[in-house]
Protein backbone atom coordinates (compact mmCIF):
# COMPACT_ATOMS: atom_id res chain seq x y z
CA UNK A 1 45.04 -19.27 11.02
CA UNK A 2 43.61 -15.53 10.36
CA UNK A 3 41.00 -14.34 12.26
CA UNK A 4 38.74 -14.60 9.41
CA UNK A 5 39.20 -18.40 8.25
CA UNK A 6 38.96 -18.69 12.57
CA UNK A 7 34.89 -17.20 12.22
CA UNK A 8 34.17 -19.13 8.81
CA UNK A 9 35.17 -22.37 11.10
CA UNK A 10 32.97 -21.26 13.79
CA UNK A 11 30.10 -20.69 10.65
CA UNK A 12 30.74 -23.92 9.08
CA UNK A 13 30.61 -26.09 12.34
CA UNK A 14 27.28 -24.17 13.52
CA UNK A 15 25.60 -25.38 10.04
CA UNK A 16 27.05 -28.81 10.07
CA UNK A 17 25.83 -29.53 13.72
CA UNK A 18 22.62 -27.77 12.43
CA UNK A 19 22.45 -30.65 9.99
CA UNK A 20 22.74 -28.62 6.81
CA UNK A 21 24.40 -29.59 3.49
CA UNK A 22 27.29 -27.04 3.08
CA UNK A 23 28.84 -26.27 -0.15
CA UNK A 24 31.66 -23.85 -0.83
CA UNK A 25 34.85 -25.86 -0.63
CA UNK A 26 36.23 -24.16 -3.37
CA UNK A 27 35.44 -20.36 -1.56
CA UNK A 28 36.30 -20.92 2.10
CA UNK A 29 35.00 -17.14 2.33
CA UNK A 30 31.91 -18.28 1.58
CA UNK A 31 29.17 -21.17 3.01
CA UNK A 32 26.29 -21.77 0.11
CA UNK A 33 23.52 -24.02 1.09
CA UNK A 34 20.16 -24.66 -0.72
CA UNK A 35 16.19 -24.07 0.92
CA UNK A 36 12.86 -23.83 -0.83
CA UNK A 37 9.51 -24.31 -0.59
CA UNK A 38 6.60 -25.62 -3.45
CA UNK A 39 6.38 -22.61 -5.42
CA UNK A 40 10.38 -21.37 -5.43
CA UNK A 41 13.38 -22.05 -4.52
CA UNK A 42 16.78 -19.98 -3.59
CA UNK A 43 20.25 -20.00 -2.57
CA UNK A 44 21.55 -18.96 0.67
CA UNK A 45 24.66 -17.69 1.58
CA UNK A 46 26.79 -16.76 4.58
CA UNK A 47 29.93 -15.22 5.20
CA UNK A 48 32.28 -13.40 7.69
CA UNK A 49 32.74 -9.57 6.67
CA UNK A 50 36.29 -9.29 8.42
CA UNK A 51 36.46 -5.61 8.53
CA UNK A 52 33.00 -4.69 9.99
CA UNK A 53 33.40 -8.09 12.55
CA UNK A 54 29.72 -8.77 11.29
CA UNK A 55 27.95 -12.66 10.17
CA UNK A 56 26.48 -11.99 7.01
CA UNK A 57 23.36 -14.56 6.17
CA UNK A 58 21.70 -13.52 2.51
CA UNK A 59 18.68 -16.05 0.95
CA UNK A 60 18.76 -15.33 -3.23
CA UNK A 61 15.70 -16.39 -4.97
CA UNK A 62 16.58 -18.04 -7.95
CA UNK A 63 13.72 -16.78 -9.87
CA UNK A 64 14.48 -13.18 -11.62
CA UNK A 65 12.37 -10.45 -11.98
CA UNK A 66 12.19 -9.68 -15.19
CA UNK A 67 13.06 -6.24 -16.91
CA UNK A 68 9.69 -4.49 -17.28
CA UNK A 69 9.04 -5.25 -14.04
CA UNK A 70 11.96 -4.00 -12.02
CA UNK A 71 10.58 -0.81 -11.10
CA UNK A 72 7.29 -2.04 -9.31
CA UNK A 73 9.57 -4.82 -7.71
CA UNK A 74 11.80 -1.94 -6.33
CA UNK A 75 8.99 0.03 -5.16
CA UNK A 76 7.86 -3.16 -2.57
CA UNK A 77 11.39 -3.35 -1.46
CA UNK A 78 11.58 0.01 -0.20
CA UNK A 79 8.15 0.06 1.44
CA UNK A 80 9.02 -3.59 2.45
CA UNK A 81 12.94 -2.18 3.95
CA UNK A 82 10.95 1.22 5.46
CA UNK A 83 8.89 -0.54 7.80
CA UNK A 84 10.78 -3.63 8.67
CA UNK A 85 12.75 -3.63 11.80
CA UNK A 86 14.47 -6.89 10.87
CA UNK A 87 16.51 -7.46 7.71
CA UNK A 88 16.37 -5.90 4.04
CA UNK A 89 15.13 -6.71 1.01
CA UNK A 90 17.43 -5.82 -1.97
CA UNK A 91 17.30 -5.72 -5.89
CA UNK A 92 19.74 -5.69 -8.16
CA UNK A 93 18.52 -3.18 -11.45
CA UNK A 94 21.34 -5.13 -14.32
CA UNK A 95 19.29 -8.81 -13.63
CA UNK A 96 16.73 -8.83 -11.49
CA UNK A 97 18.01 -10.97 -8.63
CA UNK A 98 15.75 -10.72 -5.57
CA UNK A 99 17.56 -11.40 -1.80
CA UNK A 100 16.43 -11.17 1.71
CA UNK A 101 19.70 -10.51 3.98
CA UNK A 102 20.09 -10.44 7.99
CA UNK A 103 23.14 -9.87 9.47
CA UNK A 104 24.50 -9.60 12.95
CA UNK A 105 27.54 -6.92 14.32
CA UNK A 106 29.78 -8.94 17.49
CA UNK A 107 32.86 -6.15 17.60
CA UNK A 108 33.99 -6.72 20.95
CA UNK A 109 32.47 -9.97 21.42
CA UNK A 110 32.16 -13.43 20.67
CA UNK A 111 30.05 -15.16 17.93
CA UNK A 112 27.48 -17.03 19.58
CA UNK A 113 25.83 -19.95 18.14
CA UNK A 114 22.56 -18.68 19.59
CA UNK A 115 23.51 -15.49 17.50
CA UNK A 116 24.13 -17.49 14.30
CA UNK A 117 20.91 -19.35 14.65
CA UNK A 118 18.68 -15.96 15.01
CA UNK A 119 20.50 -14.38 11.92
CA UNK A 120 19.72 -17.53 9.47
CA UNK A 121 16.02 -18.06 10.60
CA UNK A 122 15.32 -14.59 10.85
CA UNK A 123 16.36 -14.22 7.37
CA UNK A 124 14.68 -17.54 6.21
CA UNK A 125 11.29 -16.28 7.85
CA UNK A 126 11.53 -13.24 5.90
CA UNK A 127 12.28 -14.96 2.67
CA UNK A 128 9.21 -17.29 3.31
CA UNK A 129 6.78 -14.72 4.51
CA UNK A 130 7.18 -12.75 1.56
CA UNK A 131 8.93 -14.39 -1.40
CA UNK A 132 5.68 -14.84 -3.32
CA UNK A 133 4.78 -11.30 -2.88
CA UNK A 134 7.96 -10.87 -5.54
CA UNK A 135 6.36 -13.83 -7.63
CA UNK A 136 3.00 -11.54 -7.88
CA UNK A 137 4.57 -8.70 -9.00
CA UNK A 138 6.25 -10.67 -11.31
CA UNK A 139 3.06 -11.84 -12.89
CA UNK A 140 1.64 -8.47 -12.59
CA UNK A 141 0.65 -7.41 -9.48
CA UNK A 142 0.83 -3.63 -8.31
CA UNK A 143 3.63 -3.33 -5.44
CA UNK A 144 1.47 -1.06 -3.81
CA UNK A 145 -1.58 -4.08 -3.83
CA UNK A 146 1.01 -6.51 -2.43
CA UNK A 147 1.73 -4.15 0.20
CA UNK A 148 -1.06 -3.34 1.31
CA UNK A 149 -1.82 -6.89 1.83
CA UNK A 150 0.97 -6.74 4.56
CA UNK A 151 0.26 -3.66 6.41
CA UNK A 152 -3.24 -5.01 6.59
CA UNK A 153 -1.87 -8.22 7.96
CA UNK A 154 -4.74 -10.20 5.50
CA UNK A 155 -3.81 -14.01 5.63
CA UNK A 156 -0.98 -15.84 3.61
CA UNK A 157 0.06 -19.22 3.66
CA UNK A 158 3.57 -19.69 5.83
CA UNK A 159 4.73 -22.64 3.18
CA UNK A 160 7.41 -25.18 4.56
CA UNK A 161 11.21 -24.66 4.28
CA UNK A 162 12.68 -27.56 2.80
CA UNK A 163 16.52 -27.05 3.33
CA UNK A 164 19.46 -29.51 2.19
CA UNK A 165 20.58 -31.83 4.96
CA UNK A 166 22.81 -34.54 5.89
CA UNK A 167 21.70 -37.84 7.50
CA UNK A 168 18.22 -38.23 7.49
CA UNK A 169 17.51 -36.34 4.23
CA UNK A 170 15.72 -33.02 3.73
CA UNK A 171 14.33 -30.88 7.37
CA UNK A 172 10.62 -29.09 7.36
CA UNK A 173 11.75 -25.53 8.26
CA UNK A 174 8.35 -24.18 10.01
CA UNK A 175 4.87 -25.41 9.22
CA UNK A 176 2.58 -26.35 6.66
CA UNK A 177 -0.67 -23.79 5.79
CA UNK A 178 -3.44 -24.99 7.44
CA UNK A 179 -7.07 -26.00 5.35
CA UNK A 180 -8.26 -22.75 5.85
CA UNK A 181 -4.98 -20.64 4.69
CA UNK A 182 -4.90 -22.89 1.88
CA UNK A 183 -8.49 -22.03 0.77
CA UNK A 184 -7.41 -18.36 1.41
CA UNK A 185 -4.64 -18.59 -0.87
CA UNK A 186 -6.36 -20.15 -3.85
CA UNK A 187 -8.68 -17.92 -3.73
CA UNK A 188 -6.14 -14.70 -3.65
CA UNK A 189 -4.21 -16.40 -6.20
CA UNK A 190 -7.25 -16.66 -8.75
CA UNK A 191 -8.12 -13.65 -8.12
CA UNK A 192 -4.90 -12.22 -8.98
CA UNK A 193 -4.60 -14.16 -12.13
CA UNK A 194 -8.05 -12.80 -13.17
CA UNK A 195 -6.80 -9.28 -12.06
CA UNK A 196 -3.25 -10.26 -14.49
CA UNK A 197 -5.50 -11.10 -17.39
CA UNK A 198 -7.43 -7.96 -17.09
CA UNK A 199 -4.56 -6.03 -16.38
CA UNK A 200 -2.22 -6.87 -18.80
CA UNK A 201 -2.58 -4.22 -21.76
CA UNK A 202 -2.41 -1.49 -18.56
CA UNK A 203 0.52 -2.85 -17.48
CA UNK A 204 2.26 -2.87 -20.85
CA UNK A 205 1.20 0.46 -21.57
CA UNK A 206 2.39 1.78 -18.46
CA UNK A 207 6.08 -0.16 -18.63
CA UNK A 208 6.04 1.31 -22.39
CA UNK A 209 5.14 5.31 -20.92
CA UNK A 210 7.98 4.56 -17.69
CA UNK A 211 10.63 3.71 -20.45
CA UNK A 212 9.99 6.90 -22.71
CA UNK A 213 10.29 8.81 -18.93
CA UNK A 214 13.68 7.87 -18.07
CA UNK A 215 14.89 7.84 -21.70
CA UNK A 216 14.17 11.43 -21.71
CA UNK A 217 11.53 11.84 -24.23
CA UNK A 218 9.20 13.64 -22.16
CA UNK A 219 6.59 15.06 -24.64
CA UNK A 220 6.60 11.50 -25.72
CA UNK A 221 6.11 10.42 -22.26
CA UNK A 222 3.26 12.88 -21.26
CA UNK A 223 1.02 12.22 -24.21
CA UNK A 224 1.86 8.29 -23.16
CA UNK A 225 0.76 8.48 -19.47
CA UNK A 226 -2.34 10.95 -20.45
CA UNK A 227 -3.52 8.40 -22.34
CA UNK A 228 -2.76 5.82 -19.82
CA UNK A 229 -5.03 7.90 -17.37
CA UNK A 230 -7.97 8.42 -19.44
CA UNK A 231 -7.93 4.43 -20.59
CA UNK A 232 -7.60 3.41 -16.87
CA UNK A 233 -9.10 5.63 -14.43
CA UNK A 234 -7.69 3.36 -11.44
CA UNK A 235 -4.55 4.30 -12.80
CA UNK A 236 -4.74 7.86 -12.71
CA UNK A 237 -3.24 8.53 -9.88
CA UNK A 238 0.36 7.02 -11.37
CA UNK A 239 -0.26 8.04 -14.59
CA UNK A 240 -0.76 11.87 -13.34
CA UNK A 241 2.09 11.35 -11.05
CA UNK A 242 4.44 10.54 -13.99
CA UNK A 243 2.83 13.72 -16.24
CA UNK A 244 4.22 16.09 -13.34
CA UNK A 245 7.36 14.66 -13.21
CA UNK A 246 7.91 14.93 -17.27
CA UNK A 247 6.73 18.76 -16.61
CA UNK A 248 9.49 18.66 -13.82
CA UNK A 249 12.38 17.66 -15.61
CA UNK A 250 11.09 20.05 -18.90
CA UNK A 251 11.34 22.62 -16.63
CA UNK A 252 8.06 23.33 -16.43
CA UNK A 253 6.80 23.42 -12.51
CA UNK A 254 3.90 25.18 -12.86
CA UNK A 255 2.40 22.29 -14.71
CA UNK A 256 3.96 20.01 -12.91
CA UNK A 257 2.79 21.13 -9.42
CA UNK A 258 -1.05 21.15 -10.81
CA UNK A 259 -0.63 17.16 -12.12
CA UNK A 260 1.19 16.11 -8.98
CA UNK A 261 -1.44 17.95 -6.91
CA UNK A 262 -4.36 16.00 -9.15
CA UNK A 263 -2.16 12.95 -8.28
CA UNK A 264 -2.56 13.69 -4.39
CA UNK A 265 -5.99 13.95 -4.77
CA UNK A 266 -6.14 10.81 -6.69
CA UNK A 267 -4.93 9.27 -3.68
CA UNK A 268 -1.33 8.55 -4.69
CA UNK A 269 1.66 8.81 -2.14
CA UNK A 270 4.71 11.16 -1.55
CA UNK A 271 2.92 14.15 -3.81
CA UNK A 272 3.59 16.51 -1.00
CA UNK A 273 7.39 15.98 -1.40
CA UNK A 274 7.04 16.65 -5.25
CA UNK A 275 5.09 19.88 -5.04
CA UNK A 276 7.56 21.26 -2.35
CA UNK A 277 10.69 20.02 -4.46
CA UNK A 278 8.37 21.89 -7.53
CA UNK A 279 7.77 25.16 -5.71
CA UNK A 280 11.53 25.33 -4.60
CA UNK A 281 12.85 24.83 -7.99
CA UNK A 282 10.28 27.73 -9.35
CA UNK A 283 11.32 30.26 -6.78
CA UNK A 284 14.97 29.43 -7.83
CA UNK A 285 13.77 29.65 -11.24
């Protein structure tokens, strides 16, 4: 036996005395097992990565993001991945597929069942403290909105885990939302659905001006997000944002600077790294 189908016994006998439902016969390389909660549902997956002596656990939600709303779903990722100290989140650009992954490194040591059981319920609190986050922005919601919502730690509803098990049927994974985070959440969720409605033409225009931008057609592009910022003043911000960078990329960083600079004081992130990148590429210029 290899030292690799040696660790994917040791994974497979930690879910089975767990109590889980284990597919993956057919790929020994690979353990798939089911969880979800009211509102969504995903696939989880663990593995042994042989060459890095790491346990791999990855939760995969089975609803996709769709295309025009990649981008915003990208941007919460990487605010979500700066700031976490536990686990990434990760999207894949070609489909949309959303997955939360913990891992843990034993080179030199042994794997632990205590170490398997923190990777897979580290990951699956991650997946359930933030999964509908990606179902807002999928109906519309700004990635920036739904962030904010975590750094300012407002309340959300911890939903149970159901996951597939053998014996007695399916476990509760964690706790249901009490009265009061229930109320919460209905209202958040109405109000989002009344921001959606509202928002909807905005948010089309704006995934119609992001296309002509990384197409290329940036006069096409400018006049787009100008129009974008004078329809929706909330939205300047962006919309100036994405006027500097068509400047940018024209080869005009004069303008640029002055529309990421309106951006800043708009109140939109990250201009200062633009306006340096700007004034570097002008004195080179």
């Amino acid at each position: 036996m290899s030292g690799e189908q040696a660790m994917m016994q040791t994974i497979r006998r930690w879910f089975k005395q767990d109590g889980w439902t284990v597919h993956g016969d057919d790929d020994p390389a690979v353990l798939r097992m089911r969880c979800s909660t009211d509102e969504a549902s995903w696939l989880c997956l663990a593995r042994w990565v042989e060459r890095l002596d790491v346990f791999l656990f990855e939760a995969i939600l089975d609803t996709r993001v769709p295309e025009g709303r990649r981008m915003e779903a990208l941007r919460f990722a990487a605010q979500m991945n700066y700031h976490s100290s536990y686990g990434s989140w990760d999207l894949d650009l070609r489909d949309g597929e959303v997955r939360f992954r913990a891992s843990v490194d034993v080179e030199g040591m042994e794997l632990s069942d205590q170490a398997i059981h923190n990777v897979v319920y580290g990951c699956l609190r991650g997946m359930r403290n933030h999964h509908h986050r990606f179902l807002a922005i999928i109906q519309g919601v700004r990635a920036d909105d739904a962030f904010e919502d975590v750094t300012q730690g407002r309340p959300t509803v911890r939903p149970v885990i159901r996951t597939e098990r053998t014996g007695d049927g399916e476990q509760h994974y964690s706790r249901a939302g009490s009265a009061e985070e229930l109320a919460s959440l209905r209202g958040t969720l109405q109000a989002q659905q009344a921001s959606v409605v509202e928002d909807h033409a905005s948010t089309r225009r704006i995934n119609d001006a992001a296309r002509l931008l990384v197409n290329g057609l940036f006069d096409e592009a400018i006049t787009a997000w100008l129009s974008i910022a004078e329809a929706w003043p909330a939205r300047a911000g962006l919309a100036w944002s994405q006027v500097g960078a068509a400047f940018y990329f024209k080869g005009d960083y004069g303008t640029a600077i002055h529309y990421y600079e309106k951006a800043k004081e708009a109140g939109e992130q990250g201009m200062d790294e633009n306006i340096e990148e700007a004034v570097e590429a002008m004195a080179v210029g």
